[in-house]
Protein backbone atom coordinates (compact mmCIF):
# COMPACT_ATOMS: atom_id res chain seq x y z
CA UNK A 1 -68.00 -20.25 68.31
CA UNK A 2 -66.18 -22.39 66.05
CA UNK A 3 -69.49 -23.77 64.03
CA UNK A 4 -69.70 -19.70 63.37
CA UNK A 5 -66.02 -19.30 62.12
CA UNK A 6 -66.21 -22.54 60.13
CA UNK A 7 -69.76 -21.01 58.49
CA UNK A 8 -68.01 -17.57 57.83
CA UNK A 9 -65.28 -19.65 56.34
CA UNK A 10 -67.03 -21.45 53.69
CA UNK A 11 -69.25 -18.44 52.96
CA UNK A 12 -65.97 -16.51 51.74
CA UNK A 13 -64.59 -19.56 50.23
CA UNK A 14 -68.01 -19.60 47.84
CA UNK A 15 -67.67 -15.54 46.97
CA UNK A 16 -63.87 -16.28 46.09
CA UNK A 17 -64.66 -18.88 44.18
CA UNK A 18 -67.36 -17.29 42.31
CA UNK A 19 -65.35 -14.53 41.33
CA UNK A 20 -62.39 -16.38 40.18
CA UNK A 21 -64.70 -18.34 38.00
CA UNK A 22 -65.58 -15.44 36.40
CA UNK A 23 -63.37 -13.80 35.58
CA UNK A 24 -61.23 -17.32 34.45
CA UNK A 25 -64.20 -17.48 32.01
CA UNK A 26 -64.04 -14.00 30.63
CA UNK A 27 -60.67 -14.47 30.55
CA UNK A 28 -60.97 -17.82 27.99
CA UNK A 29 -63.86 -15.59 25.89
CA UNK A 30 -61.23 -13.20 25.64
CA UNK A 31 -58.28 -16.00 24.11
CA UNK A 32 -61.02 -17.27 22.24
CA UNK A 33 -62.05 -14.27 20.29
CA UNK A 34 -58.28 -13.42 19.63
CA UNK A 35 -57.61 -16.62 18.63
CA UNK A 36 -60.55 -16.38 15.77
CA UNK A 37 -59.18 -13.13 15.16
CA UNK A 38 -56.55 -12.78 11.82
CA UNK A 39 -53.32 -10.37 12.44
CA UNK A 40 -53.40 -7.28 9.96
CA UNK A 41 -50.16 -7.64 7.59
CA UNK A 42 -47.30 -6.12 8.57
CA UNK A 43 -46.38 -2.95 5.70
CA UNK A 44 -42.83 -3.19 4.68
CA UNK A 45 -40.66 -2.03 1.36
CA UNK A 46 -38.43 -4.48 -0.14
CA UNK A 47 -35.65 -4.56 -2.75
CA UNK A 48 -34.59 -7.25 -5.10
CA UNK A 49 -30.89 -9.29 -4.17
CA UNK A 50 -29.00 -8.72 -7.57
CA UNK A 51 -26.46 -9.81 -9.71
CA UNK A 52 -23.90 -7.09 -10.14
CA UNK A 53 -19.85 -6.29 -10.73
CA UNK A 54 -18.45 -5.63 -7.98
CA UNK A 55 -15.36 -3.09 -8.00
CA UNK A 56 -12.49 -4.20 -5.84
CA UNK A 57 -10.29 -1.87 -3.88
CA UNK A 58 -7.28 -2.00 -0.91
CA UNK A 59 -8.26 1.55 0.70
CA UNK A 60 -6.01 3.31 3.20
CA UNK A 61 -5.33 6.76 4.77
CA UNK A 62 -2.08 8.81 2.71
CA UNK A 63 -0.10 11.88 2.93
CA UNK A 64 0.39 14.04 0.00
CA UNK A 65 4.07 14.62 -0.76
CA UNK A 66 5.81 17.00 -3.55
CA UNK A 67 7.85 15.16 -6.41
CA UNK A 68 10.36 17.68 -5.24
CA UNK A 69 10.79 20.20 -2.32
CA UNK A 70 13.05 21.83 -0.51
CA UNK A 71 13.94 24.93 2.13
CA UNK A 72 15.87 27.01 -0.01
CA UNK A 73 18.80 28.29 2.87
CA UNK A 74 22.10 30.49 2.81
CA UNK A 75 25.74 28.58 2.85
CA UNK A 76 26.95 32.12 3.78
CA UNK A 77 26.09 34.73 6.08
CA UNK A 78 26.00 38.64 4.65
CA UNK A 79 23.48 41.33 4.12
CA UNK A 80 20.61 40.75 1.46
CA UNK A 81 20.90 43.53 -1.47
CA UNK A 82 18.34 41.65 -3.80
CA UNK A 83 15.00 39.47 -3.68
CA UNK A 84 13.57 38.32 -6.61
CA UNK A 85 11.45 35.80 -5.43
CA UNK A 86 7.95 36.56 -5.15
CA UNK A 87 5.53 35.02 -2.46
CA UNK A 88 3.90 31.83 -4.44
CA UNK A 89 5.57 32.47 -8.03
CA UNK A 90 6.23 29.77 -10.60
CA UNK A 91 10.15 30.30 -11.25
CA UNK A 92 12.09 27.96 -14.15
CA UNK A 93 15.47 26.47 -12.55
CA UNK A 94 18.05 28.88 -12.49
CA UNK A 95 15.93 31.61 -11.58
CA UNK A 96 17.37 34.22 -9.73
CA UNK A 97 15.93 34.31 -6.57
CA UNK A 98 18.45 36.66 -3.77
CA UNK A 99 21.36 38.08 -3.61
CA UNK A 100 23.38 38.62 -0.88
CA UNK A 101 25.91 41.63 -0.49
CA UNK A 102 29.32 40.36 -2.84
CA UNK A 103 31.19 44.06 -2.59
CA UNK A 104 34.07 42.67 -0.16
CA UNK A 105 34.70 39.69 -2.36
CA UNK A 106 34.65 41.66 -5.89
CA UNK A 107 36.92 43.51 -4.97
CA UNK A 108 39.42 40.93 -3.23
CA UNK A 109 38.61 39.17 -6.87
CA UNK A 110 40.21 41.59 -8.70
CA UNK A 111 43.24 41.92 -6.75
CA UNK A 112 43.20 38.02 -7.22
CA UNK A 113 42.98 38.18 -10.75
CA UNK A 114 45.93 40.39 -11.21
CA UNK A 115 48.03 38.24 -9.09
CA UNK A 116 47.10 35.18 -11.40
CA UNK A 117 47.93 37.46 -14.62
CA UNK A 118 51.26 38.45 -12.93
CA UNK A 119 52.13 34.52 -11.95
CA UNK A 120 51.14 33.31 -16.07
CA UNK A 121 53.50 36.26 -17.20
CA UNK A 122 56.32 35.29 -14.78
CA UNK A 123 55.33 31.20 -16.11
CA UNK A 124 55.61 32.21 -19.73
CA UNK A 125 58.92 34.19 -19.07
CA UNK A 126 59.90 31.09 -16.39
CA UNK A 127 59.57 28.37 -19.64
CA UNK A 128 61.56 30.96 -22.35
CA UNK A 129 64.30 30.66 -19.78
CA UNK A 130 64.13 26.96 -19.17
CA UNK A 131 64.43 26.63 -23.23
CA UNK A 132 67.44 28.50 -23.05
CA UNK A 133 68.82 26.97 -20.42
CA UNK A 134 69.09 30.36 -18.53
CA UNK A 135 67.02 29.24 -15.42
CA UNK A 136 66.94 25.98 -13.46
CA UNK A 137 64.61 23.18 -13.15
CA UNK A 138 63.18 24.10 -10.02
CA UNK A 139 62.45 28.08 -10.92
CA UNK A 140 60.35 26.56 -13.88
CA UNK A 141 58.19 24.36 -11.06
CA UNK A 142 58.04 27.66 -8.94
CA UNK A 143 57.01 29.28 -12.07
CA UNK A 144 54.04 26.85 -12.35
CA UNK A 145 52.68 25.95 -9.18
CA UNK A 146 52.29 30.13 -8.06
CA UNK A 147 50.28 30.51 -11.01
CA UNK A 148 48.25 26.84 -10.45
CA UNK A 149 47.88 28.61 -6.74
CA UNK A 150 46.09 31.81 -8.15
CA UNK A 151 44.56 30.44 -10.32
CA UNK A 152 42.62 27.91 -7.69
CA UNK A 153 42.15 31.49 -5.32
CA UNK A 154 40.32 33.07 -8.09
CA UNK A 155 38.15 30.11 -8.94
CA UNK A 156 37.65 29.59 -5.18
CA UNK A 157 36.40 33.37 -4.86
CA UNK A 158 34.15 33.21 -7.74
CA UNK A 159 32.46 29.92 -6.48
CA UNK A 160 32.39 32.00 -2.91
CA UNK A 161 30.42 34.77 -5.03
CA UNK A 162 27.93 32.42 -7.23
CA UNK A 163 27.04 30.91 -3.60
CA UNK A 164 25.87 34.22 -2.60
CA UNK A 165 23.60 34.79 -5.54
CA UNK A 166 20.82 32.12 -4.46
CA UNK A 167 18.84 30.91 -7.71
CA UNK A 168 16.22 27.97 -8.00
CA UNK A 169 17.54 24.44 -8.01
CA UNK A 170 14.54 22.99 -10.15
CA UNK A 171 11.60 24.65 -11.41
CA UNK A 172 8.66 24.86 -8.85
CA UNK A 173 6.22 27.18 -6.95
CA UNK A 174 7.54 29.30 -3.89
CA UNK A 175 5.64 29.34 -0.63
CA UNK A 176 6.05 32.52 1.55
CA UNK A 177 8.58 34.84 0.80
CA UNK A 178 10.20 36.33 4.52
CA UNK A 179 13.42 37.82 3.61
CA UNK A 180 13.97 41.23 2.26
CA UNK A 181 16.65 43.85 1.06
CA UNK A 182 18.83 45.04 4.00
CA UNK A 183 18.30 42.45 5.95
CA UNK A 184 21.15 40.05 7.63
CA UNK A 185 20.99 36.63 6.97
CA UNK A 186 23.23 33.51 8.73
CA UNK A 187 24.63 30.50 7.45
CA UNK A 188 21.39 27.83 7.29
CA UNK A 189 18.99 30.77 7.91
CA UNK A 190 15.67 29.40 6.08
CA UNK A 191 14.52 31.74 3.30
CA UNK A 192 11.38 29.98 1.94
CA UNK A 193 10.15 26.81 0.54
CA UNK A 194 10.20 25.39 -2.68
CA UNK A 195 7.97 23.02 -4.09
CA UNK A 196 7.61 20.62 -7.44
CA UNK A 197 4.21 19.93 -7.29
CA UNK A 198 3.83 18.19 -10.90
CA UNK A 199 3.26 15.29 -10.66
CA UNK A 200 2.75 14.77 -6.71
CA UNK A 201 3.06 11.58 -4.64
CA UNK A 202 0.98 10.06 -2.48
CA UNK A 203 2.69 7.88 0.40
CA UNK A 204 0.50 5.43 2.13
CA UNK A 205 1.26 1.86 3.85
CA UNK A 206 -1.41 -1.48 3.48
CA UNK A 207 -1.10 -4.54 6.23
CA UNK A 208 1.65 -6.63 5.23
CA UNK A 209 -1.26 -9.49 3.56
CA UNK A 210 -2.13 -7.38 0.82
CA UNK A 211 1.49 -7.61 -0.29
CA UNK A 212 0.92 -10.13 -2.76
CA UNK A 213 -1.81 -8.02 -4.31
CA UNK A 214 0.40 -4.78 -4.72
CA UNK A 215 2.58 -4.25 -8.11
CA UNK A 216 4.37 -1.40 -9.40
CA UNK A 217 2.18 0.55 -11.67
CA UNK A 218 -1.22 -0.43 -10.40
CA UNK A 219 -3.94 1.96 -10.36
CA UNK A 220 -4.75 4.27 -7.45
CA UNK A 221 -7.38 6.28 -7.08
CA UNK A 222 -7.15 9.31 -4.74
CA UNK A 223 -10.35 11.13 -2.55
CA UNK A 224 -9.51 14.24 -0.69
CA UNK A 225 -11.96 16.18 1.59
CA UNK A 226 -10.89 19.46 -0.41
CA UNK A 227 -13.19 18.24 -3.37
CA UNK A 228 -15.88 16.13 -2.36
CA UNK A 229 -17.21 13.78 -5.41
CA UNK A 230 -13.82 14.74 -7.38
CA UNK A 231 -11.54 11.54 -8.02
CA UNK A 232 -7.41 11.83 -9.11
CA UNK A 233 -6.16 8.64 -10.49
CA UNK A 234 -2.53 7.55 -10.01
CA UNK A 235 -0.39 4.56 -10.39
CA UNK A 236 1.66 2.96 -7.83
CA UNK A 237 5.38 3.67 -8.22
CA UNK A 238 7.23 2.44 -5.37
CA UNK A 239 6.97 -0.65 -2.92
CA UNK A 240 9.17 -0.46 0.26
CA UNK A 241 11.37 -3.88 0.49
CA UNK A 242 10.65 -3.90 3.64
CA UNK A 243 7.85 -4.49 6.46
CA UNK A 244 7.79 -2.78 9.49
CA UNK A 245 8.49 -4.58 12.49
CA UNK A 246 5.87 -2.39 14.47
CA UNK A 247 2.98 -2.11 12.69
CA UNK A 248 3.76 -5.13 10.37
CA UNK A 249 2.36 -2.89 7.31
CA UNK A 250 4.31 -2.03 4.03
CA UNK A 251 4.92 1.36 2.85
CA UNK A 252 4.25 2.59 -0.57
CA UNK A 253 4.51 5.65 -3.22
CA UNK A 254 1.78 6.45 -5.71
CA UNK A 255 2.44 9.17 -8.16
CA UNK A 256 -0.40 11.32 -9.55
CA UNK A 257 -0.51 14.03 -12.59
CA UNK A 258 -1.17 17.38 -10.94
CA UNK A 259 -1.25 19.65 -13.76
CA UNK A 260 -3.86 21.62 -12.17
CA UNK A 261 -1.97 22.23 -8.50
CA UNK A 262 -5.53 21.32 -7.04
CA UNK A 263 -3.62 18.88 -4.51
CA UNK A 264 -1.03 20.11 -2.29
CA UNK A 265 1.54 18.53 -0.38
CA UNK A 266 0.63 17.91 3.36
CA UNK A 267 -3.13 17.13 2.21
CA UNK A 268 -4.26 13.80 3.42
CA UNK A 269 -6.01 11.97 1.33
CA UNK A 270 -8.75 8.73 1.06
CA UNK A 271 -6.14 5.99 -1.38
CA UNK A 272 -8.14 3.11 -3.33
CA UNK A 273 -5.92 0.72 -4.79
CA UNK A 274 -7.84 -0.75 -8.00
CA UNK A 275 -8.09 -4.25 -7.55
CA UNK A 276 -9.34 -7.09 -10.57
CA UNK A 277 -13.54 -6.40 -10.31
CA UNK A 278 -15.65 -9.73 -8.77
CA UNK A 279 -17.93 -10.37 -11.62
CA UNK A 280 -21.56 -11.73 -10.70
CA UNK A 281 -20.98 -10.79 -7.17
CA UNK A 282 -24.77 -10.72 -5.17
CA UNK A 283 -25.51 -6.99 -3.92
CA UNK A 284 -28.14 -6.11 -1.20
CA UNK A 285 -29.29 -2.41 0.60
CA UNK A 286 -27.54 -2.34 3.80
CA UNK A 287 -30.76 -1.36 5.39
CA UNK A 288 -31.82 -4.94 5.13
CA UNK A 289 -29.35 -6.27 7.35
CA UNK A 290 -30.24 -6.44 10.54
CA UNK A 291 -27.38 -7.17 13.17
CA UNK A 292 -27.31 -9.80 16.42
CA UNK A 293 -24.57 -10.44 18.48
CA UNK A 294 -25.09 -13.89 16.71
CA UNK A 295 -25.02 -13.03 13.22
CA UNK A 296 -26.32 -10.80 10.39
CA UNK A 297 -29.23 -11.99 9.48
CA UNK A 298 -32.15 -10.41 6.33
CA UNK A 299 -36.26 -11.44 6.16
CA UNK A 300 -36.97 -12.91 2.93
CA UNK A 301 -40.38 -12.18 0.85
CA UNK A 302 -42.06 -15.28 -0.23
CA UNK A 303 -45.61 -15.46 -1.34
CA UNK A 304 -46.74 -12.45 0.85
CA UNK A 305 -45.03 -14.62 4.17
CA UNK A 306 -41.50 -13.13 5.62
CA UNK A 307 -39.11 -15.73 6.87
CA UNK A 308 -36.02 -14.58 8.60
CA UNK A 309 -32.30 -15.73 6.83
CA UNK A 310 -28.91 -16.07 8.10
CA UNK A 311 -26.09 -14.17 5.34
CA UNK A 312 -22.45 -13.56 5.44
CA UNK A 313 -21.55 -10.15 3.77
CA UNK A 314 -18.22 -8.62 2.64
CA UNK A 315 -17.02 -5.24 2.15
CA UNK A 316 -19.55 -2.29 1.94
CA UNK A 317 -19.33 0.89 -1.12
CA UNK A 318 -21.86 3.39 0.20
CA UNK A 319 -25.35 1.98 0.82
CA UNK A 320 -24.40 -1.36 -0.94
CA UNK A 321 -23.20 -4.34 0.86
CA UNK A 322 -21.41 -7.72 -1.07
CA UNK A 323 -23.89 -10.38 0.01
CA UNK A 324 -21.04 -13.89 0.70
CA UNK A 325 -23.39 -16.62 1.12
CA UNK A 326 -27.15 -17.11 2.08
CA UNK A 327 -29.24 -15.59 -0.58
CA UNK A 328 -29.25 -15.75 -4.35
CA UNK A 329 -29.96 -13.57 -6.92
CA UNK A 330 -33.72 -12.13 -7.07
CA UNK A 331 -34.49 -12.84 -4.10
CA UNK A 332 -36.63 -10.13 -2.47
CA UNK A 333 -35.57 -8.49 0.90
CA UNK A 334 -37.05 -6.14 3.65
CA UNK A 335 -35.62 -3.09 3.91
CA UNK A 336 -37.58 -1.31 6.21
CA UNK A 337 -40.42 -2.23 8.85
CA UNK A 338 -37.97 -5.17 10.21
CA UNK A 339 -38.54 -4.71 14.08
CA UNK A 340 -42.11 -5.62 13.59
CA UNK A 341 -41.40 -8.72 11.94
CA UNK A 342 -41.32 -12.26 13.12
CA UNK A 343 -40.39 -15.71 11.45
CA UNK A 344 -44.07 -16.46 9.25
CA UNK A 345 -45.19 -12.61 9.55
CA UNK A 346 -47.86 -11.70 6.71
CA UNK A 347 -46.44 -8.99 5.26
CA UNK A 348 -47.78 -6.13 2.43
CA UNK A 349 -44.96 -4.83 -0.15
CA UNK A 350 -45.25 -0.25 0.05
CA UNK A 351 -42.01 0.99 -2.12
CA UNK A 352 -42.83 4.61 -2.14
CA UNK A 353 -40.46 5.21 1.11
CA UNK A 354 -38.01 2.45 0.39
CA UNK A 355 -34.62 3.69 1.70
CA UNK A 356 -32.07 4.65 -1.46
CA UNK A 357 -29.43 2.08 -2.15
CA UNK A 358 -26.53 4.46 -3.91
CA UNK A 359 -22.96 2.93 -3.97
CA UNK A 360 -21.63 6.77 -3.99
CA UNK A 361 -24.05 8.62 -1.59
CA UNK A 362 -23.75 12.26 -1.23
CA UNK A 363 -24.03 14.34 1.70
CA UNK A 364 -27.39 17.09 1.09
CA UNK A 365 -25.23 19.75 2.48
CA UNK A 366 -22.07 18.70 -0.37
């Protein structure tokens, strides 16, 4: 019984073996022929590292802001008899804009004003006297401060009227006009806005480590979603003294021609502040870069042969990227075809689908 087990054994043993033999040797034909067999190059498109000038710019987020507006109000209550002010009109300062109800205090004025021409006629008489020496001292001061006294009631009623006959402060645009004739208005009772909208500032703030960069009168450039591609240059015109002690940033004021009224306040707006241009700075597609958690890295063209390349880069304008350190000018980059690439990869140069490289792209839709 066990010479037949030990027989079966070996018998099994022998078929094992003769299987794993070969298929080991099909299996070392198999290495062999790939090994004799030469990779197809890999198809890529390329684009040459080059020398360019490279504009500069401190870019932040701002608010539009008029160069003067206000909420034209009432100092007096009473009932509107006039609007002159038209929903969005340019008006010249002074304009007349409403007029509230004066009836009551004309007519108290003119009582006023005969009570100051009665108190100069009694001061006239009053001083004839005192020359004469036919009044006293006293009923020539009488004489003078009644008639100083209507005099200041008059004044003092006219200045009540003028308040109630509202005119612009400074020229401008209105917004909405919501008041009308008949109506009763309070005291601070908002009437509608008014707005100096040429020139118009821009108020931004940059991290407090650009400071040192920032000067009064430096160009601005200004980018708002209103008019894509369209570009409103500025100058800087005021610098806050002072960093905030939250956000450690500094505010500042640009101020920007507006002749047009294209940009309105409350707009935000895309702020470049123009900084001195790097000259021979090295400028690559951002499609070459490809990124690791260990670095940015590119695969150079050399002789038909791709070898991959640690950079550094710097700030990006559209589909260009500032290339630091690790290249040099001319030297020729893959742009597209990267994840089939490997260090020593064969590769064949195809440019009709290279990926654009514009500093300014443009959406198809804009």
């Amino acid at each position: 019984m066990t010479k037949r087990i030990l027989i079966t054994a070996l018998v099994a043993l022998a078929v094992l073996g003769a299987i794993f033999g070969t298929k080991y040797s099909a299996m070392q034909k198999a290495q062999a022929a790939m090994a004799g067999m030469k990779l197809q190059p890999v198809t890529v498109s390329v684009a040459t590292v080059a020398d360019a000038t490279w504009s500069n710019a401190l870019v932040a987020v701002g608010s539009l802001e008029s160069f003067r507006g206000i909420t034209v109000k009432s100092e007096l209550a009473g009932t509107v008899r006039e609007v002159s002010a038209s929903s969005g009109a340019v008006v010249a300062q002074g304009a007349p804009l409403v007029r509230i109800d004066t009836s009551t205090e004309e007519a108290q004025l003119a009582g006023l004003e005969a009570q100051a021409r009665l108190a100069e006629i009694n001061l006239n008489r009053a001083r004839d006297l005192r020359n004469s020496g036919s009044n006293t001292r006293g009923e020539l001061d009488t004489a003078e401060a009644t008639f100083a006294s209507a005099q200041a009631a008059v004044a003092q009623l006219r200045t009540l009227i003028a308040k109630k006959n509202i005119s612009a402060p400074f020229a401008g645009r209105l917004g909405i006009v919501k008041v009308y004739p008949g109506q009763y208005i309070a005291v601070g009772d908002p009437l509608f806005v008014l707005e100096s909208i040429d020139p118009i500032h821009v108020d931004f703030s940059l991290p407090q480590q650009d400071l040192s960069r920032l000067s009064v009168g430096q160009a601005v450039r200004l980018l708002v979603d209103a008019y894509p591609g369209e570009r409103f240059d500025g100058a800087i015109t005021a610098i806050s003294p002072r960093v905030s002690d939250t956000t450690r940033s500094v505010d500042l004021r640009a101020t920007l021609p507006n002749a047009s009224g294209s940009l309105r306040p409350g707009m935000y707006a895309r702020v470049e502040v123009l900084l001195a241009p790097t000259e021979h700075a090295l400028v690559l597609p951002a499609s070459a870069i490809v990124h690791n958690p260990y670095g940015e890295t590119v695969y150079v063209v050399e002789k038909g042969v791709a070898s991959q390349r640690f950079i550094k880069t710097g700030p990006q304008q559209g589909d260009l990227v500032l290339v630091l350190s690790g290249l040099k000018a001319g030297d020729q980059v893959v742009t597209s075809g990267q994840i089939k690439l490997r260090n020593g990869s064969e590769v064949r140069v195809d440019n009709s689908a290279a990926p654009l490289a514009n500093p300014a792209p443009k959406p198809s839709e804009s």
